[in-house]
PDB file of N, CA and C in Angstrom:
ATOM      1  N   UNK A   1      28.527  -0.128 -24.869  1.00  0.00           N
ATOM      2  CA  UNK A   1      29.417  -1.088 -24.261  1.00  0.00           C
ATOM      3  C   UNK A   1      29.839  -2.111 -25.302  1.00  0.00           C
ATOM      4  N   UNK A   2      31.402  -2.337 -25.104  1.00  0.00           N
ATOM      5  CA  UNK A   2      31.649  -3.354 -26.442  1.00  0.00           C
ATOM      6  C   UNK A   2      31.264  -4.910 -26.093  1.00  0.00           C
ATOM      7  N   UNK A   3      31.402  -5.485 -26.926  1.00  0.00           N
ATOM      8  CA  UNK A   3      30.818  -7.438 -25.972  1.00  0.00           C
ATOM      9  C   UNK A   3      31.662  -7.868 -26.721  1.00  0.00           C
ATOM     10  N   UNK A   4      32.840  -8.862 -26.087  1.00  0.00           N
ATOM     11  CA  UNK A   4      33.436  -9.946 -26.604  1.00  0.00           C
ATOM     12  C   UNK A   4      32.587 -11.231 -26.564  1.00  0.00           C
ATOM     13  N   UNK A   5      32.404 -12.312 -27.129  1.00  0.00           N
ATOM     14  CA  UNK A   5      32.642 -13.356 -26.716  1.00  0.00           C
ATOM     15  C   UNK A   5      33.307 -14.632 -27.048  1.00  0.00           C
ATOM     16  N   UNK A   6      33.434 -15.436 -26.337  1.00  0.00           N
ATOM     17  CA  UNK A   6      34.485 -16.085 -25.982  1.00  0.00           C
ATOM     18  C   UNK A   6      34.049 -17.682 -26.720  1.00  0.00           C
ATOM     19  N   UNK A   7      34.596 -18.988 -27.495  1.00  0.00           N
ATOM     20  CA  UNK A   7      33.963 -20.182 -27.304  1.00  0.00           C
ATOM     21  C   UNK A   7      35.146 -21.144 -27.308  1.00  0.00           C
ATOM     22  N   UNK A   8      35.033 -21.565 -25.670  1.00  0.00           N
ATOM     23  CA  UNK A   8      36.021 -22.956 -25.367  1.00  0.00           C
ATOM     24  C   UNK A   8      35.378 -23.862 -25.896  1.00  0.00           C
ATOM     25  N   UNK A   9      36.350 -24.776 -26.836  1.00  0.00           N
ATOM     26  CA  UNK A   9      35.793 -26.436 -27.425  1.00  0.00           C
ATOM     27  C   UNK A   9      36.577 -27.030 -26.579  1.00  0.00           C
ATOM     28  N   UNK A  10      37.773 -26.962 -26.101  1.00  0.00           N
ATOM     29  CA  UNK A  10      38.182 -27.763 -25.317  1.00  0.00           C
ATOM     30  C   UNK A  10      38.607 -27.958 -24.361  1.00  0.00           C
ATOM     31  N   UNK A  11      38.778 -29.484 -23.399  1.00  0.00           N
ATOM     32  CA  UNK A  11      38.940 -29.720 -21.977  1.00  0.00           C
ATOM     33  C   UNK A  11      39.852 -28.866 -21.808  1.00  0.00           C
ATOM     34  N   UNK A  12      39.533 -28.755 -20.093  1.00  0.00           N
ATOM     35  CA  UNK A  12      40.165 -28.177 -19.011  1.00  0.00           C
ATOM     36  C   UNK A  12      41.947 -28.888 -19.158  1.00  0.00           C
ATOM     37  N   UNK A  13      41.763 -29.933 -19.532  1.00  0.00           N
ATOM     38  CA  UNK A  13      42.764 -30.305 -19.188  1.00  0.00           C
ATOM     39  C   UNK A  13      43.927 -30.425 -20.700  1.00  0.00           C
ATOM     40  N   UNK A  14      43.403 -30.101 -21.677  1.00  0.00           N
ATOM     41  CA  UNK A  14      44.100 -29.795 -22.612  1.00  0.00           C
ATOM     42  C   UNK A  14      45.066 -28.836 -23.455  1.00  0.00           C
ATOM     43  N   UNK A  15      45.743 -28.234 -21.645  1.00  0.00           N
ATOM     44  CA  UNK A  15      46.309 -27.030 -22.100  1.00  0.00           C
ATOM     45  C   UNK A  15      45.988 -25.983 -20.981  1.00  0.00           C
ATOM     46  N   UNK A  16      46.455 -24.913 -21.426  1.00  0.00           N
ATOM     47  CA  UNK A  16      45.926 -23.956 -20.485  1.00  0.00           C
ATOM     48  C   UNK A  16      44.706 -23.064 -21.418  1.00  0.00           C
ATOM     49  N   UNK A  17      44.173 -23.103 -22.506  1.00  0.00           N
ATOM     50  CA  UNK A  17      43.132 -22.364 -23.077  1.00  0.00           C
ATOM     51  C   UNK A  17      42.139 -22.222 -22.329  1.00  0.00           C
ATOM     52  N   UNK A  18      41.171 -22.957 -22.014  1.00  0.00           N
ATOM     53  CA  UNK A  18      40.214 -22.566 -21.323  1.00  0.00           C
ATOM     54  C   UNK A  18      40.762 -21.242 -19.893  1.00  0.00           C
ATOM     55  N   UNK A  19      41.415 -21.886 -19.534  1.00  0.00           N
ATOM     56  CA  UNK A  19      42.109 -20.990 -18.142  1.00  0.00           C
ATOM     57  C   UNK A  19      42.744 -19.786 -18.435  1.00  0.00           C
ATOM     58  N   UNK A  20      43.204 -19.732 -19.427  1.00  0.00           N
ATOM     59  CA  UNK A  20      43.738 -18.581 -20.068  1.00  0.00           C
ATOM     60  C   UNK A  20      42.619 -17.322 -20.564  1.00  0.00           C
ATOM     61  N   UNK A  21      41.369 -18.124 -21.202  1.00  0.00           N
ATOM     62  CA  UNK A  21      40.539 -17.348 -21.720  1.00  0.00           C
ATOM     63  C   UNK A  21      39.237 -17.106 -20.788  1.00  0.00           C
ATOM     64  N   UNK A  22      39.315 -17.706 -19.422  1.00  0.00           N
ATOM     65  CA  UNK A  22      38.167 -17.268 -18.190  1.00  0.00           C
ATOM     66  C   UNK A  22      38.878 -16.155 -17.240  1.00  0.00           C
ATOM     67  N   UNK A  23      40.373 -16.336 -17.438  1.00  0.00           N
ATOM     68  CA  UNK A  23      41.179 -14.972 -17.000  1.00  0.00           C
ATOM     69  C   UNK A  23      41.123 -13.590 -18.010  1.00  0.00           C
ATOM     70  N   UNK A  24      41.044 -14.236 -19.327  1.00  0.00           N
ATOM     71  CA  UNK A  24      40.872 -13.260 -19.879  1.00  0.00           C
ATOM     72  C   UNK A  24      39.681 -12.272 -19.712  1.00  0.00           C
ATOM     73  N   UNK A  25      38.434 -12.786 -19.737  1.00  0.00           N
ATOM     74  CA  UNK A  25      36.871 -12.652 -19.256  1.00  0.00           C
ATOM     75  C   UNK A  25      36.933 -11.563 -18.285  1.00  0.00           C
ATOM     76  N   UNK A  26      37.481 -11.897 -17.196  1.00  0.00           N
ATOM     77  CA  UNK A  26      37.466 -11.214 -16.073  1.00  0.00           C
ATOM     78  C   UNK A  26      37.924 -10.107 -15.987  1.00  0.00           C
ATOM     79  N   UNK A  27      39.120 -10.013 -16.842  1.00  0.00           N
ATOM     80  CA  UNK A  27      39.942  -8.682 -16.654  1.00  0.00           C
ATOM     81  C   UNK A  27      38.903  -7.840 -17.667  1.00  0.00           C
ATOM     82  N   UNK A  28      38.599  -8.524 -19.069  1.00  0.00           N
ATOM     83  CA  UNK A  28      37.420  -7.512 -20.103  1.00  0.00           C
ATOM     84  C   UNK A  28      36.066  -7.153 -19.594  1.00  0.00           C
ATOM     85  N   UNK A  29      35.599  -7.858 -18.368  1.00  0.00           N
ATOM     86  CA  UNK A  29      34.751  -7.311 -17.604  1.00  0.00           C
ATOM     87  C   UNK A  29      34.853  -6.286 -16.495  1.00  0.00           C
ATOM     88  N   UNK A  30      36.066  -6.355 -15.841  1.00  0.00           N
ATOM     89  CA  UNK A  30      36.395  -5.290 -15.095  1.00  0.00           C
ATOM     90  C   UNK A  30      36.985  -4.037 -16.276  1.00  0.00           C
ATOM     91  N   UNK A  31      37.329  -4.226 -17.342  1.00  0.00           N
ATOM     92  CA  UNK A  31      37.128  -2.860 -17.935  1.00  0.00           C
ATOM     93  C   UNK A  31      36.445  -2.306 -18.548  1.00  0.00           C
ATOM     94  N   UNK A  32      34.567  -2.659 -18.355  1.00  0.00           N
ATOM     95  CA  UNK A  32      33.536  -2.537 -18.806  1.00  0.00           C
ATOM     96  C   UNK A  32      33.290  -3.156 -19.727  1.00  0.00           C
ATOM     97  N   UNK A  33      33.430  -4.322 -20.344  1.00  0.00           N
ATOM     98  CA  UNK A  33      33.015  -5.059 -21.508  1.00  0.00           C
ATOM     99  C   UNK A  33      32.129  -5.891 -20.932  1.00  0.00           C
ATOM    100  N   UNK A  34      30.758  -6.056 -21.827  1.00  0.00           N
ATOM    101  CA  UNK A  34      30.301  -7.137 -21.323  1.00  0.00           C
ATOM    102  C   UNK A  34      31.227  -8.530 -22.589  1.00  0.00           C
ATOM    103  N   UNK A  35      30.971  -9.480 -21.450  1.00  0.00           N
ATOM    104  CA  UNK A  35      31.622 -10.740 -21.679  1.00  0.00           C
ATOM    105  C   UNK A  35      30.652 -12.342 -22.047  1.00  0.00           C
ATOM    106  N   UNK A  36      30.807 -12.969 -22.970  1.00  0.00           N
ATOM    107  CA  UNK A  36      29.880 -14.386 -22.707  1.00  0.00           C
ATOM    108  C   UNK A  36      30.807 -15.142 -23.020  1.00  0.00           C
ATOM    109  N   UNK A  37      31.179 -16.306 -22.399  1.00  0.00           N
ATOM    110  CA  UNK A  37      31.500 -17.394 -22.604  1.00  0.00           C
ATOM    111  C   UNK A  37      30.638 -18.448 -23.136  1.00  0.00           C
ATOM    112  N   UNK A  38      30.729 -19.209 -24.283  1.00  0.00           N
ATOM    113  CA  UNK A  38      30.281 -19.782 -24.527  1.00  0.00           C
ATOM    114  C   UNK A  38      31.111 -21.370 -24.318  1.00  0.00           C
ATOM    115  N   UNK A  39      30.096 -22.694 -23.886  1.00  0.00           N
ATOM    116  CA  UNK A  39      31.027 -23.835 -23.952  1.00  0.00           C
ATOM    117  C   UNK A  39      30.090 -25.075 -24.400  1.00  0.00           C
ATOM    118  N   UNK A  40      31.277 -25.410 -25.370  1.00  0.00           N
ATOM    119  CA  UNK A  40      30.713 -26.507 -26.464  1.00  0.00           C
ATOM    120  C   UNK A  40      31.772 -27.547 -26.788  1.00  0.00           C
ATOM    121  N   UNK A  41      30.801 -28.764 -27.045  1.00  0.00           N
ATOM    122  CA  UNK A  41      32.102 -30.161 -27.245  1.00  0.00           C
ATOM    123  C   UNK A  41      32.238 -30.290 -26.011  1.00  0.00           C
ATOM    124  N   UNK A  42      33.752 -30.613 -26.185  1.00  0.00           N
ATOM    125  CA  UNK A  42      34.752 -30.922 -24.920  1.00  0.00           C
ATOM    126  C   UNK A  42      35.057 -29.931 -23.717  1.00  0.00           C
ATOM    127  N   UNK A  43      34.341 -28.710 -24.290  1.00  0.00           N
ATOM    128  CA  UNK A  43      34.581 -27.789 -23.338  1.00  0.00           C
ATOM    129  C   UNK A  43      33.661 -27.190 -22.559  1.00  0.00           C
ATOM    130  N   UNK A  44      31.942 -27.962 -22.447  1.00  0.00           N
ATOM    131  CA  UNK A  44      31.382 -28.103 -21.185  1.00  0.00           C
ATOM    132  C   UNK A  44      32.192 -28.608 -20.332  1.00  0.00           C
ATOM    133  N   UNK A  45      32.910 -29.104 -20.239  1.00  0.00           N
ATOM    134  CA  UNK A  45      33.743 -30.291 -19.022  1.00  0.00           C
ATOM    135  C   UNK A  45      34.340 -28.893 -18.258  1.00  0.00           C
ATOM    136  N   UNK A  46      34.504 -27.856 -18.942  1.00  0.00           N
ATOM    137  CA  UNK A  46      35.476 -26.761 -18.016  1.00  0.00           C
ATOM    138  C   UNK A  46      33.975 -26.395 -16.958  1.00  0.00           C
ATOM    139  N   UNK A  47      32.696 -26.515 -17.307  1.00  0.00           N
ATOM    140  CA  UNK A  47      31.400 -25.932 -16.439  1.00  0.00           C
ATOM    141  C   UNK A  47      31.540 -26.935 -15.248  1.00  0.00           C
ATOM    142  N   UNK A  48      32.066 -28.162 -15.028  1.00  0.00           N
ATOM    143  CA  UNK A  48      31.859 -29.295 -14.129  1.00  0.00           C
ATOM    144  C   UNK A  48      32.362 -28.666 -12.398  1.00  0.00           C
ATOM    145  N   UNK A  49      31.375 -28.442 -11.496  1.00  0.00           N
ATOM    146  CA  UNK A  49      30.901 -27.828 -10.039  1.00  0.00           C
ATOM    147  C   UNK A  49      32.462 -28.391  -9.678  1.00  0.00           C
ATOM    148  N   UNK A  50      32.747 -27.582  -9.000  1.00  0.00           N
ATOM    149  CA  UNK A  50      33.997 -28.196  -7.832  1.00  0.00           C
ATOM    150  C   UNK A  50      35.399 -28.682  -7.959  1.00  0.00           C
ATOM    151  N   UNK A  51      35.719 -28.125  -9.752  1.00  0.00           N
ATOM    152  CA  UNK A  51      36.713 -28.685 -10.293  1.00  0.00           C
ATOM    153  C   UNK A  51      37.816 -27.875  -9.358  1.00  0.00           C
ATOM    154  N   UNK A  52      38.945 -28.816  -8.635  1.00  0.00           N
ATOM    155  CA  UNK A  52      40.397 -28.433  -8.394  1.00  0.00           C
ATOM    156  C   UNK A  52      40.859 -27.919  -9.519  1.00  0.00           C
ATOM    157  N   UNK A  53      42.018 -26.761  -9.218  1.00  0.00           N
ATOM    158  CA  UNK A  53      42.861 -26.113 -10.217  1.00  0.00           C
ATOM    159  C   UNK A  53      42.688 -25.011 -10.711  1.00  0.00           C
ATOM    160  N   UNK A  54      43.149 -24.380 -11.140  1.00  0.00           N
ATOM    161  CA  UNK A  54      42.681 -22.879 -12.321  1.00  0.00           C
ATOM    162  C   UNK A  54      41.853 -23.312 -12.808  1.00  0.00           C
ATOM    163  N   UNK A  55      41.286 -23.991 -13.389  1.00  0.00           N
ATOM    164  CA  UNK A  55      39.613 -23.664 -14.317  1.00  0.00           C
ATOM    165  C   UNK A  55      38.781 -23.473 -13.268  1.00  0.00           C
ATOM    166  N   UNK A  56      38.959 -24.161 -12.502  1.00  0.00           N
ATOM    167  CA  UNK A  56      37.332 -24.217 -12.179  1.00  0.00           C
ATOM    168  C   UNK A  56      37.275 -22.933 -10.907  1.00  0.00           C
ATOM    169  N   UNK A  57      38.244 -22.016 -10.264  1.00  0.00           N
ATOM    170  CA  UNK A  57      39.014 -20.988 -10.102  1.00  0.00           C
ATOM    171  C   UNK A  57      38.362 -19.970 -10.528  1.00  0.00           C
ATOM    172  N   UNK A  58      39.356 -19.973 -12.238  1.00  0.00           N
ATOM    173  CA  UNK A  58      38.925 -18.839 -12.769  1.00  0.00           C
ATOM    174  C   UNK A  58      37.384 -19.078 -13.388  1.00  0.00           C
ATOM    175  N   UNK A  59      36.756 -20.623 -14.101  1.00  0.00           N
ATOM    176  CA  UNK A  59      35.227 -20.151 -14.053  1.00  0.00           C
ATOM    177  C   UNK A  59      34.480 -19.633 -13.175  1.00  0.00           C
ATOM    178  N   UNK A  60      34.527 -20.056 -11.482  1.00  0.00           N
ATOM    179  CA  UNK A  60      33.849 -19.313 -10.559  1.00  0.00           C
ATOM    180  C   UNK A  60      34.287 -17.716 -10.420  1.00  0.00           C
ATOM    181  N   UNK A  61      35.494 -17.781 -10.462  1.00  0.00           N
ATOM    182  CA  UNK A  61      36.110 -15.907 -10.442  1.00  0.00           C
ATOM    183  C   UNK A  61      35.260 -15.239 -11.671  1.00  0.00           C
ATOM    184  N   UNK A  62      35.039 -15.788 -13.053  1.00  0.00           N
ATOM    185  CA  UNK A  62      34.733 -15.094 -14.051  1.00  0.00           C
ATOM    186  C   UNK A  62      32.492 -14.780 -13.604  1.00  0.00           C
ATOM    187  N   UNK A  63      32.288 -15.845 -13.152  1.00  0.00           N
ATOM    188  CA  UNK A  63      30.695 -15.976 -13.234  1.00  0.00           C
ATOM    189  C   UNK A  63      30.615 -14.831 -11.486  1.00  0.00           C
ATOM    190  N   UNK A  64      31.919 -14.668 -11.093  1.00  0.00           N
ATOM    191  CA  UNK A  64      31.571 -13.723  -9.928  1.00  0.00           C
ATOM    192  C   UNK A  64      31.888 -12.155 -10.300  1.00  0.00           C
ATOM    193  N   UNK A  65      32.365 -12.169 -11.216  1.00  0.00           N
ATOM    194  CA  UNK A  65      32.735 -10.733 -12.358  1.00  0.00           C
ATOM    195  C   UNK A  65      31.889 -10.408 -12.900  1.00  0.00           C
ATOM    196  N   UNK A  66      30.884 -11.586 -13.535  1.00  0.00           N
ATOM    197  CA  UNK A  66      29.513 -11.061 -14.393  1.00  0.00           C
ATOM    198  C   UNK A  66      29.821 -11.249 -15.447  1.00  0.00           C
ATOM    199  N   UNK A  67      30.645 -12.436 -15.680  1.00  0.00           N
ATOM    200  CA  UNK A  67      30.653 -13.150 -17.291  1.00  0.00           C
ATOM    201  C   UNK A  67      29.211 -13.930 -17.369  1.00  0.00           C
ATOM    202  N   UNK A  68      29.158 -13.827 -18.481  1.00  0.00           N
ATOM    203  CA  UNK A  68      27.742 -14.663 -18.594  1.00  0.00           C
ATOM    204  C   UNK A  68      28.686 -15.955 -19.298  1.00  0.00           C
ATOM    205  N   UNK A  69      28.282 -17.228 -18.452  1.00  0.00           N
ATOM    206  CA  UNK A  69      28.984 -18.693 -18.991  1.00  0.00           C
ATOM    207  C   UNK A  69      27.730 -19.482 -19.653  1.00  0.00           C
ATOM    208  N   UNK A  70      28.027 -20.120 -20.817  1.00  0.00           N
ATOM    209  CA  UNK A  70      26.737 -20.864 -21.154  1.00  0.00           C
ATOM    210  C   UNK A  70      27.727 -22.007 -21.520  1.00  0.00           C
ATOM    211  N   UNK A  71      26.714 -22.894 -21.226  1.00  0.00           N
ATOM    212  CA  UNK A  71      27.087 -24.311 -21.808  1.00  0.00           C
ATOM    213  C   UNK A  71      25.511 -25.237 -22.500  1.00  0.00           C
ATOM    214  N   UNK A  72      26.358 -25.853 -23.081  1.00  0.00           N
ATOM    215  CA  UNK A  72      25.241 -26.853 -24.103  1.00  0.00           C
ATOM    216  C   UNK A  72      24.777 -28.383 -23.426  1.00  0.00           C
ATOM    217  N   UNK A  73      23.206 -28.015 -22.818  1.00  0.00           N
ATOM    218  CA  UNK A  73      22.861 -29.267 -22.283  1.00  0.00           C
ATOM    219  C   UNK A  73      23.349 -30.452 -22.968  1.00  0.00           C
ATOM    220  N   UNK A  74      23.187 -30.372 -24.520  1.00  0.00           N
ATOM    221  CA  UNK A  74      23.449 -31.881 -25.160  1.00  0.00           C
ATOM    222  C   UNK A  74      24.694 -32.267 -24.588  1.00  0.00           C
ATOM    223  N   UNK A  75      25.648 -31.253 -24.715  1.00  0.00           N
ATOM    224  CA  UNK A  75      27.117 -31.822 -24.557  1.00  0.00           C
ATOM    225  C   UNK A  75      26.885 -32.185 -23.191  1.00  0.00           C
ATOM    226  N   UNK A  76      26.915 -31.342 -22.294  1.00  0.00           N
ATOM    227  CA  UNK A  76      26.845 -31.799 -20.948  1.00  0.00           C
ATOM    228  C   UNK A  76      26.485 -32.946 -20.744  1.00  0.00           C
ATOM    229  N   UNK A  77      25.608 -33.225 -21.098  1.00  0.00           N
ATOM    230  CA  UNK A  77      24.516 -34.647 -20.820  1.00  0.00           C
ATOM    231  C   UNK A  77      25.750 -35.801 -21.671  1.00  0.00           C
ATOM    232  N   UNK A  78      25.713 -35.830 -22.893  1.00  0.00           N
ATOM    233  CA  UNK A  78      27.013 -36.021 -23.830  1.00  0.00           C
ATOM    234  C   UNK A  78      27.886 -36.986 -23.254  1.00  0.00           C
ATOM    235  N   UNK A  79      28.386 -35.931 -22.266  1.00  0.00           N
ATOM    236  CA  UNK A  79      29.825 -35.921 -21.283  1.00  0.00           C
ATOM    237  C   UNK A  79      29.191 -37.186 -20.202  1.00  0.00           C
ATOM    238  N   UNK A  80      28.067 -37.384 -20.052  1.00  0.00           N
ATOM    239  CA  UNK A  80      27.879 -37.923 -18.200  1.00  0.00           C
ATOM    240  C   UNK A  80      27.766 -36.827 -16.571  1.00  0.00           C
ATOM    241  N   UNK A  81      27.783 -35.500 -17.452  1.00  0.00           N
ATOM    242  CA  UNK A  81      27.829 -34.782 -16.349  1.00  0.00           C
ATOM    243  C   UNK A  81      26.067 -33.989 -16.203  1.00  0.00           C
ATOM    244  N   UNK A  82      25.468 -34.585 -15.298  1.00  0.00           N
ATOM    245  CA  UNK A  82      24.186 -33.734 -14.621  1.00  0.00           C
ATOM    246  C   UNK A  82      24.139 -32.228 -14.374  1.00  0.00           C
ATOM    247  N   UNK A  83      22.971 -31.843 -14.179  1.00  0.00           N
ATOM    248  CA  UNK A  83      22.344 -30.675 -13.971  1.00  0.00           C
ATOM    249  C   UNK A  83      22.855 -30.020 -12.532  1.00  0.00           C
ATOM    250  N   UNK A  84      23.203 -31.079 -11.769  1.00  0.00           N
ATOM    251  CA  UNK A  84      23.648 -31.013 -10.418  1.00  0.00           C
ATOM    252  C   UNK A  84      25.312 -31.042 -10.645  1.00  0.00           C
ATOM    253  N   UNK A  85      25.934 -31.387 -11.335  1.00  0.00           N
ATOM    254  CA  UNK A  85      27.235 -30.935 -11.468  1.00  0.00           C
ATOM    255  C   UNK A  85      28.144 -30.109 -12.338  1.00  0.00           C
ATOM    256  N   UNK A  86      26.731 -28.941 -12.212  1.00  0.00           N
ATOM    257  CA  UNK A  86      27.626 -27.769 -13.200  1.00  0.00           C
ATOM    258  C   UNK A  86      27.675 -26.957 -12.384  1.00  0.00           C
ATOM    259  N   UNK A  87      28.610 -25.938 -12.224  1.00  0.00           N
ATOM    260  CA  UNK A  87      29.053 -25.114 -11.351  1.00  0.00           C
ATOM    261  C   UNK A  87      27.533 -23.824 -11.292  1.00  0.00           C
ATOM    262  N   UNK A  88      27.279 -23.735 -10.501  1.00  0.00           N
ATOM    263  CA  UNK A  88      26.363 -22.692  -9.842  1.00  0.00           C
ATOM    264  C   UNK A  88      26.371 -21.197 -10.883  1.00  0.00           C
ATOM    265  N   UNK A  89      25.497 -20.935 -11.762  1.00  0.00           N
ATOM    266  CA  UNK A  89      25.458 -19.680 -12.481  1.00  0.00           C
ATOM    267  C   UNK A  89      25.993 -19.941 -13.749  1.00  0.00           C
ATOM    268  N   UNK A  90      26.222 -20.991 -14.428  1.00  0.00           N
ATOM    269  CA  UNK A  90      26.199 -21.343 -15.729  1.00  0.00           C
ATOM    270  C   UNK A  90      24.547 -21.919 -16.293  1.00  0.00           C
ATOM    271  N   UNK A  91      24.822 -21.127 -17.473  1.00  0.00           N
ATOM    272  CA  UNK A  91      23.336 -21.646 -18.183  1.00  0.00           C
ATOM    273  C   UNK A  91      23.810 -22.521 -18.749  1.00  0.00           C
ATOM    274  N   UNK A  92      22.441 -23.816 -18.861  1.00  0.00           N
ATOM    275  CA  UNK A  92      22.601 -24.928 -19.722  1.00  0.00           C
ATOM    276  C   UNK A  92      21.397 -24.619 -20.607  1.00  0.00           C
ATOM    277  N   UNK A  93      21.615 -24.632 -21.943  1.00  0.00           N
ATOM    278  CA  UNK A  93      20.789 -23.905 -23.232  1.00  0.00           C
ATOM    279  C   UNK A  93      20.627 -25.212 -23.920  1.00  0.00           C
ATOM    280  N   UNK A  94      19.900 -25.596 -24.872  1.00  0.00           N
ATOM    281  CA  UNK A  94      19.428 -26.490 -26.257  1.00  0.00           C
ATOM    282  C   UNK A  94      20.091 -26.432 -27.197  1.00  0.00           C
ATOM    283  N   UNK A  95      19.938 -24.985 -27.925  1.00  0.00           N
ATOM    284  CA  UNK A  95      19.975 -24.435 -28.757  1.00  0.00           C
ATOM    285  C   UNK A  95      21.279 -23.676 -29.118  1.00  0.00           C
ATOM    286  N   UNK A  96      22.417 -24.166 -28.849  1.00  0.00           N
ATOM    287  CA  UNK A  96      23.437 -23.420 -27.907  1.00  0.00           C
ATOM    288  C   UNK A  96      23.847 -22.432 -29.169  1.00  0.00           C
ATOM    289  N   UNK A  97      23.785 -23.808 -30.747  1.00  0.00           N
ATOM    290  CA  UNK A  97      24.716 -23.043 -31.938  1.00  0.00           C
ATOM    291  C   UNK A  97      23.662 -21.661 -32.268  1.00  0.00           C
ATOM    292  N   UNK A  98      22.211 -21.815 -32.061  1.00  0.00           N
ATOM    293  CA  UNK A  98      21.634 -20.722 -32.557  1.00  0.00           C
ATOM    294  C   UNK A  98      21.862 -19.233 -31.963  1.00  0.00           C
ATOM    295  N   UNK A  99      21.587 -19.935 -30.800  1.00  0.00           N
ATOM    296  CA  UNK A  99      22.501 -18.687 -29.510  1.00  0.00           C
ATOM    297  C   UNK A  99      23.944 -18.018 -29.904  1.00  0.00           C
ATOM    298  N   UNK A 100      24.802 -18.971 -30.514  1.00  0.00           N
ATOM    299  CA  UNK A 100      26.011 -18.460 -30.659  1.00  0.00           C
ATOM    300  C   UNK A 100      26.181 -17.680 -31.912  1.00  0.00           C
ATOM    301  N   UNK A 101      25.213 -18.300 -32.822  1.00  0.00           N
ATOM    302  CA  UNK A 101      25.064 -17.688 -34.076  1.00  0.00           C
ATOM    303  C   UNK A 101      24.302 -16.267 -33.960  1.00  0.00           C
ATOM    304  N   UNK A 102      23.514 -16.153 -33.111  1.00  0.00           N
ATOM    305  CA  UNK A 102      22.703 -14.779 -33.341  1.00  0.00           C
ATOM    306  C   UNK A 102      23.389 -13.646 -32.511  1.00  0.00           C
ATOM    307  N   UNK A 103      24.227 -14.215 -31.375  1.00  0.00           N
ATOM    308  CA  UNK A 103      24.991 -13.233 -30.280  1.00  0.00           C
ATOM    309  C   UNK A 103      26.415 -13.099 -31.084  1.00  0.00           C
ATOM    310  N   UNK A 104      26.910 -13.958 -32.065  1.00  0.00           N
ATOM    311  CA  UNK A 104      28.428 -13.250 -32.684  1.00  0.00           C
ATOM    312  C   UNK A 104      28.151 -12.012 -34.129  1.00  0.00           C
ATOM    313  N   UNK A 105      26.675 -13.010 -34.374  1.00  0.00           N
ATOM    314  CA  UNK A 105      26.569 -11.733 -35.797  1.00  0.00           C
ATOM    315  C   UNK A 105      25.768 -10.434 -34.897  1.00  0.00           C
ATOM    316  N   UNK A 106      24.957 -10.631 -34.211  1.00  0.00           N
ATOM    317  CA  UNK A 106      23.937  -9.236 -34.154  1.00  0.00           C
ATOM    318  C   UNK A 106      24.957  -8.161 -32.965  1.00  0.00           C
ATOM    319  N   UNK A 107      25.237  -8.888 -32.232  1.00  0.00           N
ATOM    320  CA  UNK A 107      25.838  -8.491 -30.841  1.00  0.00           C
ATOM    321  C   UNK A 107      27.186  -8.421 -30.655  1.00  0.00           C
ATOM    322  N   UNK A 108      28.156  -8.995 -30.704  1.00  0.00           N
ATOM    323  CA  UNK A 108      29.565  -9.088 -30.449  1.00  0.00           C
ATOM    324  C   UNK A 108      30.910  -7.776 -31.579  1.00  0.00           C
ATOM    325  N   UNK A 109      31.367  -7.511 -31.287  1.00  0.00           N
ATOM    326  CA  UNK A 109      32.615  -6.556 -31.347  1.00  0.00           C
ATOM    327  C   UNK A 109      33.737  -7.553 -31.875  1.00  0.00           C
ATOM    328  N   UNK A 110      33.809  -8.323 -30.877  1.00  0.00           N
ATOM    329  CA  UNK A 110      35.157  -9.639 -30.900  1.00  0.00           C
ATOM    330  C   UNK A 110      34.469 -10.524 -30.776  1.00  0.00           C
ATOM    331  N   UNK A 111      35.037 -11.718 -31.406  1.00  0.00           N
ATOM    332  CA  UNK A 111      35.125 -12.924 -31.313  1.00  0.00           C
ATOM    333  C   UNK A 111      36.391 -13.640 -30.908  1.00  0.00           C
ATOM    334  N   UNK A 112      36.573 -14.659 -29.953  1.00  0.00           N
ATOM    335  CA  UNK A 112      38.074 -15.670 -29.569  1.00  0.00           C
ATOM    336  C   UNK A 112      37.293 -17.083 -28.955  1.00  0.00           C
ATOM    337  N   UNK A 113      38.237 -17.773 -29.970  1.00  0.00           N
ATOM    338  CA  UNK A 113      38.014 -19.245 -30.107  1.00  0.00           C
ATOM    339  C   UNK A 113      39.232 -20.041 -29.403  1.00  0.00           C
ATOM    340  N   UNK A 114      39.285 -20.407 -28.775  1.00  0.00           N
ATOM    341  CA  UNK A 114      39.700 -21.668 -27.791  1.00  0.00           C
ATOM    342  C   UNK A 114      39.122 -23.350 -28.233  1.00  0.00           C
TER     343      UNK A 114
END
């Protein structure tokens, strides 16, 4: 199975990238890819529970496809946003760059940066 993954740096609201690339997710998971999103910086804010609009849309559509979404406690915390206001089935990790570093070299096919 091939694995993309994915890393939004930035807000939801800076465009359509994030939204563009959790649609993307979905469709590379429905054609057997596994998928990870990764979110760092400014772009934990796309993980925030209950967001109105396409992100927060397509993050719940993508984590109901079987994207794996991670986000970075520091940032989160960072941001002002709690444990209680990340959307349901996102991981919040420590370690996020080591994670990202060992899943793009050992594991991944593709890489796309947002």
């Amino acid at each position: 199975m091939k694995k993309v993954c994915m890393l939004i740096t930035k807000p939801p609201h800076s465009g359509e990238g994030a939204e563009r690339l959790c649609g993307i997710s979905a469709h590379a998971r429905a054609g057997g890819m596994e998928v990870v999103i990764y979110l760092i910086g400014d772009g934990v804010l796309c993980a925030k529970r209950n967001q109105t609009g396409h992100v927060g849309h397509h993050v719940q559509t993508a984590l109901a496809k079987g994207v794996e979404v991670v986000a970075s406690r520091d940032d989160l915390l960072a941001r002002g946003l709690a444990e209680t206001q990340v959307e349901p089935g996102v991981e919040m990790v420590e370690d996020i760059e080591g994670r990202i570093v060992t899943d793009v070299m050992e594991h991944a096919d593709r890489v796309i940066s947002w």
